[in-house]
Protein backbone atom coordinates (compact mmCIF):
# COMPACT_ATOMS: atom_id res chain seq x y z
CA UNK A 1 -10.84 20.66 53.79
CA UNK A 2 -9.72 19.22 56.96
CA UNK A 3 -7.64 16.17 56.77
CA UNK A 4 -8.21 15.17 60.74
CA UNK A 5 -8.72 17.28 64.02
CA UNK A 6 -6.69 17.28 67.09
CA UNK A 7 -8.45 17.35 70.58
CA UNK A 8 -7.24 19.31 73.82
CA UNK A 9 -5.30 16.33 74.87
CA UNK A 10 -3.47 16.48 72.22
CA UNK A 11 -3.01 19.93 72.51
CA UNK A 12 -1.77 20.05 76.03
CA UNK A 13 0.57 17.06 75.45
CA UNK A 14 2.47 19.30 72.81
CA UNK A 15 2.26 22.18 74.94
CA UNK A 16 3.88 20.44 78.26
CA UNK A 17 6.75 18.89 75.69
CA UNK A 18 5.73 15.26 75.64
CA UNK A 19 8.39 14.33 73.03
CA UNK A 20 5.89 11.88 71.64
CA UNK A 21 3.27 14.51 71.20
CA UNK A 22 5.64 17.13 69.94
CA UNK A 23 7.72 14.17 67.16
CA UNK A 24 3.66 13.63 65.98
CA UNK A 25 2.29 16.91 65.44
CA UNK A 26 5.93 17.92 64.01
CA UNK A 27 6.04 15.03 61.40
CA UNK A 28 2.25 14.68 60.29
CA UNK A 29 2.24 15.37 56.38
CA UNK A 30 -0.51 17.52 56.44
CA UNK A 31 -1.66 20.33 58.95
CA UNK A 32 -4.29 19.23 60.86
CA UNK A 33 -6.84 21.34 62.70
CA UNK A 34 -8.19 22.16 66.25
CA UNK A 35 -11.97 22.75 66.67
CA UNK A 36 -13.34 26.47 68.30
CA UNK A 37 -14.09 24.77 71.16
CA UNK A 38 -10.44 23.04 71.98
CA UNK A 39 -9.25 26.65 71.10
CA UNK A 40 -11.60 28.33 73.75
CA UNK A 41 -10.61 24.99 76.50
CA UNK A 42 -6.72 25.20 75.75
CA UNK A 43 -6.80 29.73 75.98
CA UNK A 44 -9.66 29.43 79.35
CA UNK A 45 -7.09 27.41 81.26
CA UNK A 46 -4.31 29.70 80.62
CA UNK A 47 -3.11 31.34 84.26
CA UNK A 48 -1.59 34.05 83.04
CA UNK A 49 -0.73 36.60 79.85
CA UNK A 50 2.84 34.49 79.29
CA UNK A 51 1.01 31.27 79.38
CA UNK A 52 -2.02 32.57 76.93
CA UNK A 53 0.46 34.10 74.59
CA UNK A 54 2.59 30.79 74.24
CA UNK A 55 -1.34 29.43 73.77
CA UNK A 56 -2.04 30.99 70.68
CA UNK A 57 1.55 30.30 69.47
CA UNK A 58 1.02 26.48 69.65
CA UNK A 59 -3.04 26.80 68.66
CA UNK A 60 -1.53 28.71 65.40
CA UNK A 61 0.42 25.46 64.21
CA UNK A 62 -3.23 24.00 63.32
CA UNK A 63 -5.99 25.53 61.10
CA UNK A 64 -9.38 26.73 63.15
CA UNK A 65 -12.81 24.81 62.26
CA UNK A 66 -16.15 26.15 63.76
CA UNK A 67 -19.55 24.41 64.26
CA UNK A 68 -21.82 25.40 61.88
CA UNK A 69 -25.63 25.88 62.56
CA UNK A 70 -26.76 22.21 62.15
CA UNK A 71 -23.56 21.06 64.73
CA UNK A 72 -25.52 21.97 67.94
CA UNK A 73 -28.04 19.79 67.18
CA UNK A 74 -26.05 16.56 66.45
CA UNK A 75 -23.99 17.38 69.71
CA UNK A 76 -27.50 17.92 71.75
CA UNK A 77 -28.90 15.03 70.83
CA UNK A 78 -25.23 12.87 71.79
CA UNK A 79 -25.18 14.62 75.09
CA UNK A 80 -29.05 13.67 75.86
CA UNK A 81 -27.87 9.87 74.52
CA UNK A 82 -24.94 9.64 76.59
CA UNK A 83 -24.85 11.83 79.66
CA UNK A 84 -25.82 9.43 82.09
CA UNK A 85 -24.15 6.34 80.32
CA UNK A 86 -20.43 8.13 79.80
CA UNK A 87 -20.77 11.27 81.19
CA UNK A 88 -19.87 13.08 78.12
CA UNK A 89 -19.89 17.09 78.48
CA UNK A 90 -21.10 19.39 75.88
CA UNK A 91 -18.03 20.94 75.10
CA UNK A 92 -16.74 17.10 74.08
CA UNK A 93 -20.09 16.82 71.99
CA UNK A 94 -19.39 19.95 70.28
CA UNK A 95 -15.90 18.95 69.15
CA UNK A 96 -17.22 15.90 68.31
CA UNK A 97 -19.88 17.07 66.03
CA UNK A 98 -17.45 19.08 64.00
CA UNK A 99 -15.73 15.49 63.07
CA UNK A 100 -18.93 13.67 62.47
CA UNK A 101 -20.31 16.34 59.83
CA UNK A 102 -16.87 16.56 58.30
CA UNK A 103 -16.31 12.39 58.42
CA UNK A 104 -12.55 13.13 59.25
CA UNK A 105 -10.55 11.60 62.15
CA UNK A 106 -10.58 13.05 66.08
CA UNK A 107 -7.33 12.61 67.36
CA UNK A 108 -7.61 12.21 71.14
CA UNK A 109 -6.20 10.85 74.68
CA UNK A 110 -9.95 10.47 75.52
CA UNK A 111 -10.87 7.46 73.78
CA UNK A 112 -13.50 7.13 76.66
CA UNK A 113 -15.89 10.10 75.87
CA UNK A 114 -14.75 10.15 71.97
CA UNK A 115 -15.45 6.52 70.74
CA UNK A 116 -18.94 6.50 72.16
CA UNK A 117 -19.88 9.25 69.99
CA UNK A 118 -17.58 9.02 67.13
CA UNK A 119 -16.89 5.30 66.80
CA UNK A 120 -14.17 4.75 64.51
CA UNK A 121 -12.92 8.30 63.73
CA UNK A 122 -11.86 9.07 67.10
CA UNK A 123 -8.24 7.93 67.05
CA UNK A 124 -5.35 7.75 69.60
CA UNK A 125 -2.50 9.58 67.89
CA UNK A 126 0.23 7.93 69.61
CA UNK A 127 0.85 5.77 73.08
């Protein structure tokens, strides 16, 4: 069972050596986990085979959680609530709905798009 999921802001933070990031995800006292969706956002905007490679090396660090049949339909029904409001994209209501079924924190830079849909599990992880 998950104990909290980490967002592609997060991801990308660790990845471009914010020593805040990096001191976080280095010190939590339980592995967390990335969605199938971050993985697939974090690997898409990889330029090149180096970049990709170092990619799944940092993606490994967390444990992989898919959406499961029922996920879709949460997220559709977010994105039809809130696309004109917050302009929330699908892949963010996708990662979201992974959270919401599993009740279990979404640690994210994009308080903006998160809170909206998650309320109180979507989490800054640090300034």
């Amino acid at each position: 069972m998950s104990v909290g999921i980490v967002d592609t802001t997060v991801i990308l933070h660790y990845f471009r050596r914010n020593p805040v990031a990096r001191a976080w995800v280095d010190n939590l006292p339980a592995r967390l986990s990335v969605c199938s969706v971050t993985w697939m956002e974090v690997i898409e905007g990889s330029p090149n085979k180096a970049h990709l490679t170092a990619c799944t090396t940092l993606l490994d660090k967390f444990d992989l959680l898919y959406p499961t049949a029922d996920d879709p339909w949460w997220a559709m029904a977010q994105l039809e609530r809130f696309q004109f409001s917050h302009h929330i994209d699908k892949e963010d209501c996708l990662i979201a709905s992974v959270a919401h079924r599993l009740q279990v924190p979404l640690y994210t830079h994009n308080l903006k798009d998160m809170q909206p849909l998650l309320g109180g599990l979507a989490l800054q992880p640090y300034p």
